[in-house]
Protein backbone atom coordinates (compact mmCIF):
# COMPACT_ATOMS: atom_id res chain seq x y z
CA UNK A 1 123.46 80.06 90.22
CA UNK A 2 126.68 78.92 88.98
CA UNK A 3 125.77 79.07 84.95
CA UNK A 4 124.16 82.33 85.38
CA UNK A 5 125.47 85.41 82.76
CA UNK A 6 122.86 88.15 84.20
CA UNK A 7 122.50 89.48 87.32
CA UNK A 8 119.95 92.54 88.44
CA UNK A 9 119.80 94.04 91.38
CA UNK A 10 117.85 96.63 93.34
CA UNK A 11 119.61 99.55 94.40
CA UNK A 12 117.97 100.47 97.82
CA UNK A 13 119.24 97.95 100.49
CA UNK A 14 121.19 96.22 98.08
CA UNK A 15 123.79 98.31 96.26
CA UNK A 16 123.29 101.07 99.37
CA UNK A 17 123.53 100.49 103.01
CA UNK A 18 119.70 100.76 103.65
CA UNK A 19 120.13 103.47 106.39
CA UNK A 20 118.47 106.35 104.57
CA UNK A 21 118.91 109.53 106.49
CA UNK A 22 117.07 113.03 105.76
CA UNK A 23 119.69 115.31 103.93
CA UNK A 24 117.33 118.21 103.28
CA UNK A 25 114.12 119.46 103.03
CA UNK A 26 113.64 121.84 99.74
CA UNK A 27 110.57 124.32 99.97
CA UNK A 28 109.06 124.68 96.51
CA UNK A 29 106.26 127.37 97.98
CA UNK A 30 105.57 129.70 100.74
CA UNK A 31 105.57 126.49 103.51
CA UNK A 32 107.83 126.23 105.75
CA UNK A 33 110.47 123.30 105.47
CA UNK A 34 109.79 122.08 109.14
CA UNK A 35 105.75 122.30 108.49
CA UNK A 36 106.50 120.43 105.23
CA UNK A 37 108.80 117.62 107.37
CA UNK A 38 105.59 117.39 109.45
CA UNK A 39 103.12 116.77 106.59
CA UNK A 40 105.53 114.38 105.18
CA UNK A 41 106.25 112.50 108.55
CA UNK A 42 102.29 112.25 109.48
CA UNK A 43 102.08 110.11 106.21
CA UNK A 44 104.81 107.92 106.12
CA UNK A 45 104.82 106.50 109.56
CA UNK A 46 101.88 104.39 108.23
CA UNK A 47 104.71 102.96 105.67
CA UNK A 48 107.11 100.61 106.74
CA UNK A 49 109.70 101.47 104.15
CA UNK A 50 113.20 102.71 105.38
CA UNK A 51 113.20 105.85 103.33
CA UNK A 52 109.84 106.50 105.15
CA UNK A 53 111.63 105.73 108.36
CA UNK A 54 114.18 107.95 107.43
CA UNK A 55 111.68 111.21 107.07
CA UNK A 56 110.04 109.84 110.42
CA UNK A 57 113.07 109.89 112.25
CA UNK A 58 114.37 113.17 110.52
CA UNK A 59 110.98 114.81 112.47
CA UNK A 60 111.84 113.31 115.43
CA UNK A 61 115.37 114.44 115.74
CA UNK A 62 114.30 117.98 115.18
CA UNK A 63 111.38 117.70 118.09
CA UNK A 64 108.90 118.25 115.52
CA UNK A 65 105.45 117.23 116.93
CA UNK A 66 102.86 116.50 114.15
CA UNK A 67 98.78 115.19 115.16
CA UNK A 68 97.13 112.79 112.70
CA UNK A 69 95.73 115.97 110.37
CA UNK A 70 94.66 113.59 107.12
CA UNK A 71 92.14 111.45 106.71
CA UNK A 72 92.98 107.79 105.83
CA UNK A 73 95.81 107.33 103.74
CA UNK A 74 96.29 105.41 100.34
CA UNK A 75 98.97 103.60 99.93
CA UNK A 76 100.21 102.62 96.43
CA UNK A 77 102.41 99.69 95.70
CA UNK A 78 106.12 101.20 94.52
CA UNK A 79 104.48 104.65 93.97
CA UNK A 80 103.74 106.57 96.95
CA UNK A 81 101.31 108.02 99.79
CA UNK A 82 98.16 109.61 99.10
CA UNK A 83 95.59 111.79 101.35
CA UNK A 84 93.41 114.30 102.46
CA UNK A 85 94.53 117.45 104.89
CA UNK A 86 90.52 118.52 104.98
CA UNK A 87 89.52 119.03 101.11
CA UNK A 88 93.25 119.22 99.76
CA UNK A 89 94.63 116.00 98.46
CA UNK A 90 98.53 115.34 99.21
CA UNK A 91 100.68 112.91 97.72
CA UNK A 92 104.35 111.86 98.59
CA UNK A 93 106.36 109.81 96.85
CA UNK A 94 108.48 108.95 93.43
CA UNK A 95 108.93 111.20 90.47
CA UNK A 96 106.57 108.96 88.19
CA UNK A 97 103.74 109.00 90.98
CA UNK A 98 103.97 112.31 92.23
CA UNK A 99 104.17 113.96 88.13
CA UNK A 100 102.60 111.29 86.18
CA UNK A 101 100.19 109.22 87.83
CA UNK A 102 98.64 112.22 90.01
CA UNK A 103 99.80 114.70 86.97
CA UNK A 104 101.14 117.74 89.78
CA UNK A 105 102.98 120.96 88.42
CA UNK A 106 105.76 122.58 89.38
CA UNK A 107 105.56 126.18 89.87
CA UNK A 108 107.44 128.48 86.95
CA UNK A 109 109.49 130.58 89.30
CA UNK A 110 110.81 127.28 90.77
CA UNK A 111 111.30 125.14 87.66
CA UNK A 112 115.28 126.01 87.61
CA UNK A 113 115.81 124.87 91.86
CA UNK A 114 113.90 121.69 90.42
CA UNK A 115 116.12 120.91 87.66
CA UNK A 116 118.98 121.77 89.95
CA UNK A 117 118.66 119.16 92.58
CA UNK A 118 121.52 117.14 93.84
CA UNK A 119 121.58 113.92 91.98
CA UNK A 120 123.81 112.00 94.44
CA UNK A 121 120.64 111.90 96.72
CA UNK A 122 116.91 109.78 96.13
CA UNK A 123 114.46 112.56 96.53
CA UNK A 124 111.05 112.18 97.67
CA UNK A 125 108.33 114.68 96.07
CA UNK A 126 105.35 116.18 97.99
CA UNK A 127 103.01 117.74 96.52
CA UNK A 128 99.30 119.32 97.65
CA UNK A 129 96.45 119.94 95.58
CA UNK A 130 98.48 119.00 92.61
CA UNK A 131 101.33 121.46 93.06
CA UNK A 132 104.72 120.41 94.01
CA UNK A 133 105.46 121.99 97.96
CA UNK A 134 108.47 119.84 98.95
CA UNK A 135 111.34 117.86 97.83
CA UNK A 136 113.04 115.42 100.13
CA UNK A 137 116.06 114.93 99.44
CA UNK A 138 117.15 111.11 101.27
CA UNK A 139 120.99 110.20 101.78
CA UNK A 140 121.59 106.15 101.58
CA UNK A 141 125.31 106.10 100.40
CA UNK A 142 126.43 103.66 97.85
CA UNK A 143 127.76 100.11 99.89
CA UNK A 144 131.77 100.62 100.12
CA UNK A 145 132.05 97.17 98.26
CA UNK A 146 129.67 97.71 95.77
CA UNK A 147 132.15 99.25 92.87
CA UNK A 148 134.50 96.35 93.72
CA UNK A 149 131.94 93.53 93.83
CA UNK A 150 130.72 94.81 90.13
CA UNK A 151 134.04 94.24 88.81
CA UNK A 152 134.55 90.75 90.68
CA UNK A 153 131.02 89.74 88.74
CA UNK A 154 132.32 90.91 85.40
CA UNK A 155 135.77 88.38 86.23
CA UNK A 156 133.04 85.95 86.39
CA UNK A 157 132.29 86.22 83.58
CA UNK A 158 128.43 87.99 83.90
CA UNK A 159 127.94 89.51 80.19
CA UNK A 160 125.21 91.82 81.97
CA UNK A 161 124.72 93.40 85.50
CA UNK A 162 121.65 95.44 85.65
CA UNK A 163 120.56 98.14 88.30
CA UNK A 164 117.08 98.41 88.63
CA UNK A 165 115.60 101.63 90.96
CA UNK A 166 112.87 103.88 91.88
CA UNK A 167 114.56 106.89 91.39
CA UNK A 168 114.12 109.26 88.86
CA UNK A 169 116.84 109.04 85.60
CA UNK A 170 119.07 111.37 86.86
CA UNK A 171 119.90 109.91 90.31
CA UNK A 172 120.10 106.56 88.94
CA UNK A 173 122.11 107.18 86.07
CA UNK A 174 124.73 109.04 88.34
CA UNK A 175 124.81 106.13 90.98
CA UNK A 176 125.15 103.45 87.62
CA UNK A 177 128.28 105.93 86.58
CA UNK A 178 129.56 105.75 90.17
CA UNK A 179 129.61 101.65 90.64
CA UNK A 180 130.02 100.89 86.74
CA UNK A 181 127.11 98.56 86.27
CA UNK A 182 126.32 97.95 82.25
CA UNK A 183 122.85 98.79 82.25
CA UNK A 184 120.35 100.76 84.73
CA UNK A 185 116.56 101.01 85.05
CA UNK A 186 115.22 103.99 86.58
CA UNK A 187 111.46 104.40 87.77
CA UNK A 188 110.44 100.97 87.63
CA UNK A 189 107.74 99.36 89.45
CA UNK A 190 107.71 95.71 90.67
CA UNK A 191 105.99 94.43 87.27
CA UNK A 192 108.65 96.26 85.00
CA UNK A 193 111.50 94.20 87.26
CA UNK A 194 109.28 90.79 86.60
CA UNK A 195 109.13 92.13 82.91
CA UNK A 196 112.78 92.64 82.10
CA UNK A 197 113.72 89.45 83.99
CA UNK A 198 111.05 87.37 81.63
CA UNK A 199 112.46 89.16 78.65
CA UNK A 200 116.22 87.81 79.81
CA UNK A 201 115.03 84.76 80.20
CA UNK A 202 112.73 84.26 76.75
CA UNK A 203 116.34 85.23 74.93
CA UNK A 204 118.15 82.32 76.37
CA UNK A 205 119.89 83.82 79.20
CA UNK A 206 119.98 82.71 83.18
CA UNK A 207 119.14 85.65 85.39
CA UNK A 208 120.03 86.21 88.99
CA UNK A 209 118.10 88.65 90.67
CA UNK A 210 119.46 90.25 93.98
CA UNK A 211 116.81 92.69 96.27
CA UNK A 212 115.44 92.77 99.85
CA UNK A 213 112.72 94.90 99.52
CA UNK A 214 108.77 93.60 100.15
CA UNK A 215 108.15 95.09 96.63
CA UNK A 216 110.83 92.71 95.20
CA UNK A 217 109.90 89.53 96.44
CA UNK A 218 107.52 88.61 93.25
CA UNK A 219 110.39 88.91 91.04
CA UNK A 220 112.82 87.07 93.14
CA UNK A 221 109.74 84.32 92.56
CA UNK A 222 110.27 84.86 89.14
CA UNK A 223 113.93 84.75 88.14
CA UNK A 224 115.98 81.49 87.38
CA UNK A 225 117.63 81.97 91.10
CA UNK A 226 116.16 84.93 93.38
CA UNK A 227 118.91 86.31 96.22
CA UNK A 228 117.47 87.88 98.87
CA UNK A 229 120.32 89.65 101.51
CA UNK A 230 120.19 89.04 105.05
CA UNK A 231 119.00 91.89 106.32
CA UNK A 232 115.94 92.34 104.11
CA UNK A 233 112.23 91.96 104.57
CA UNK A 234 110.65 88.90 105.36
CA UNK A 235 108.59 88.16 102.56
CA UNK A 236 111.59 88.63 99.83
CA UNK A 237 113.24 86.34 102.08
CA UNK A 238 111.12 83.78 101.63
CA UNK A 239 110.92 84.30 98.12
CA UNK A 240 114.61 83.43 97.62
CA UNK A 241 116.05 80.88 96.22
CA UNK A 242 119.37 81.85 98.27
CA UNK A 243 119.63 83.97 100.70
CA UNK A 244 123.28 85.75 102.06
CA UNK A 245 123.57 85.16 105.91
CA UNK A 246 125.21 88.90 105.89
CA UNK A 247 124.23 91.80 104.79
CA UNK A 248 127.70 92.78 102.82
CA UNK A 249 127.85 92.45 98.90
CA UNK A 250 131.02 90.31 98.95
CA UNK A 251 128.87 87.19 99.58
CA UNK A 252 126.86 87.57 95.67
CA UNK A 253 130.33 86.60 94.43
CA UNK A 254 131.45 84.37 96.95
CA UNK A 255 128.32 82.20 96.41
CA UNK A 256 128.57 82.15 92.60
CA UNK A 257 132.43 80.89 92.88
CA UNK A 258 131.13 78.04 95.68
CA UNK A 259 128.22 77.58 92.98
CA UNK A 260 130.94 76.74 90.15
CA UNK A 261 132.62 75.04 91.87
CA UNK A 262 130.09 72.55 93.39
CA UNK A 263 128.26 72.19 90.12
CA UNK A 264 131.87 71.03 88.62
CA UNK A 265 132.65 68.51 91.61
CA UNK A 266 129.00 67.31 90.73
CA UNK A 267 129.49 66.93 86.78
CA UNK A 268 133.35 64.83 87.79
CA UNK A 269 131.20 62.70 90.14
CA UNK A 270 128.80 61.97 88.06
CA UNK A 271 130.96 61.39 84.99
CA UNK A 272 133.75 59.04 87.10
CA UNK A 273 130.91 57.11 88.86
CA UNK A 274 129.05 56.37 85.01
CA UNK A 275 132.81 55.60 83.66
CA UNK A 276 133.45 52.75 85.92
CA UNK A 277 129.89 51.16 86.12
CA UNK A 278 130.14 51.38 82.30
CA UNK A 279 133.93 49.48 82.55
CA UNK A 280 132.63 47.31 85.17
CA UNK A 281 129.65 46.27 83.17
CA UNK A 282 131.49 45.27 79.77
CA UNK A 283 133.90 43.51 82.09
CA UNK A 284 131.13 41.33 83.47
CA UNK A 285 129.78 40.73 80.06
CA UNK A 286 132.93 39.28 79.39
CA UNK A 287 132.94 37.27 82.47
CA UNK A 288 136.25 38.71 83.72
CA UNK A 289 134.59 40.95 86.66
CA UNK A 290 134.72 39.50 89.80
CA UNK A 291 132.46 40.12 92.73
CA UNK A 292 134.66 42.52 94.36
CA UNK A 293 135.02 44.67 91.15
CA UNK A 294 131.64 44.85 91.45
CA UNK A 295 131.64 46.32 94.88
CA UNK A 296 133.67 48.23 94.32
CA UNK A 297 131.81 49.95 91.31
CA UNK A 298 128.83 50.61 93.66
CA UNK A 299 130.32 51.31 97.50
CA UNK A 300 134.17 51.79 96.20
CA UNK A 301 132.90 54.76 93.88
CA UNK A 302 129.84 56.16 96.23
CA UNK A 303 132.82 56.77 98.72
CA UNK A 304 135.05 58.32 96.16
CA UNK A 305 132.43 60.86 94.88
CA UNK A 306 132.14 61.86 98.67
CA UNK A 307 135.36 62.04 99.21
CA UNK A 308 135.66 64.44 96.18
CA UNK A 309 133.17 66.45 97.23
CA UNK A 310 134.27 67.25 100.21
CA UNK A 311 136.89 69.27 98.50
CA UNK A 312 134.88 71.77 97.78
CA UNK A 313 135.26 72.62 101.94
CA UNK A 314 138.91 73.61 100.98
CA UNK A 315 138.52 75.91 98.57
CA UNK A 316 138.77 79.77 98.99
């Protein structure tokens, strides 16, 4: 942790509070934006993600009542939601699923509302039978700390912080602008994250990797030290090779500075403790060393190095 010069890090949960809350719901047909909050909610209460918690609780709040209408859903790893409302196939989720992957369409009379959605939120798209209905548009502000915590890293001399997201290139290149990170991924799926960190690595650097997400726990596997926060799931938890007993930002750099600095006490320890065996040694070859000398070179120095470490309990 300590020689590390990268650091990525998810956005959702990591650089933002993770308590996504429903903004909006923007209509992109004749539906009506509470049947469309409906629709949306009956799918992704089977999803234990907290932007799907967010649309949930969004129904909720508005007394919106909605029966189990689909038939059983699909879920797609760091895509989205897919079913069946009788013959019509709905999807919800990212840009790349929802467009790409299931290849929907926009209609022309709403292409200009589409390219005029707010980029400071992550928007969820909903689409039925291949046409766009519904954009969600989720609010999960930016942490407080995170602008300051970027610029901490960068005293510390990290060459590269990376933010790596879900969200489509326009919300993610506004929120990189926003907490001046040097390099954003937007889109990516849970094997593009494990590919960029294997890429880092192959060129000779250390990579931390920071999430809390179920989705990010293979790469946290995969990086030279995986940091999971807190507050995140269970499985990225145990994936860690640290994990921050809070959910704030300010520990990442906290833990690297406690990281230098133990790995320093370590290398004087080990140095001193080598220095005077070595002295020790040639003095016994000479057959000046005396017994206590000698004692003093195993026990004298073992209490030493401890006594040096503990140092490290003093520092701020």
């Amino acid at each position: 942790l300590g020689s590390a010069s990268v650091i990525c890090s998810d956005k959702t949960g990591t650089l933002t509070k993770a308590q996504p809350t429903l903004h909006s719901v923007i209509a992109f047909g004749e539906e009506k934006e509470d049947d469309l909050l409906c629709l949306a909610a009956c799918l992704e209460e089977h999803f234990p993600h907290s932007m799907a918690k967010a649309v949930v609780r969004a129904a909720a709040e508005r007394n919106l009542e909605h029966e189990e209408v689909h038939s059983k859903v699909e879920y797609i790893v760091a895509h989205g939601i897919a079913s069946y409302v009788g013959e019509k196939r709905v999807v919800i989720g990212s840009a790349h699923f929802v467009f790409e992957d299931e290849k929907c369409r926009i209609r022309p009379e709403y292409q200009q509302c589409f390219d005029e959605l707010p980029l400071q939120y992550s928007h969820l798209y909903l689409a039925i039978d291949n046409v766009l209905e519904a954009v969600l548009c989720i609010e999960d502000p930016v942490r407080e700390e995170a602008k300051q915590v970027i610029r901490e890293l960068k005293r510390e001399g990290f060459t590269k912080i990376v933010m790596m997201t879900g969200d489509s290139e326009r919300t993610a290149a506004a929120i990189a602008k926003q907490i001046g990170v040097d390099e954003y991924h937007a889109e990516v799926l849970p094997e593009d994250k494990a590919n960029f960190v294997q890429q880092e690595k192959e060129a000779g650097r250390r990579v931390v990797m920071v999430g809390d997400g179920i989705n990010d726990a293979p790469v946290l596997a995969g990086a030279d030290v995986g940091a999971a926060m807190g507050s995140g799931a269970d499985a990225a938890i145990e994936a860690a090779d640290v994990v921050f007993m809070t959910s704030s930002m300010d520990a990442i750099p906290e833990a690297i500075r406690i990281a230098r600095s133990t790995g320093a006490i370590s290398n004087q320890n080990v140095v001193f403790a080598l220095a005077v065996k070595a002295l020790v040694m040639i003095l016994g070859l000479m057959g000046i060393a005396s017994m206590w000398l000698a004692v003093f070179a195993d026990t004298g120095v073992a209490i030493l190095c401890v006594l040096n470490s503990i140092r490290i309990l003093y520092k701020k």
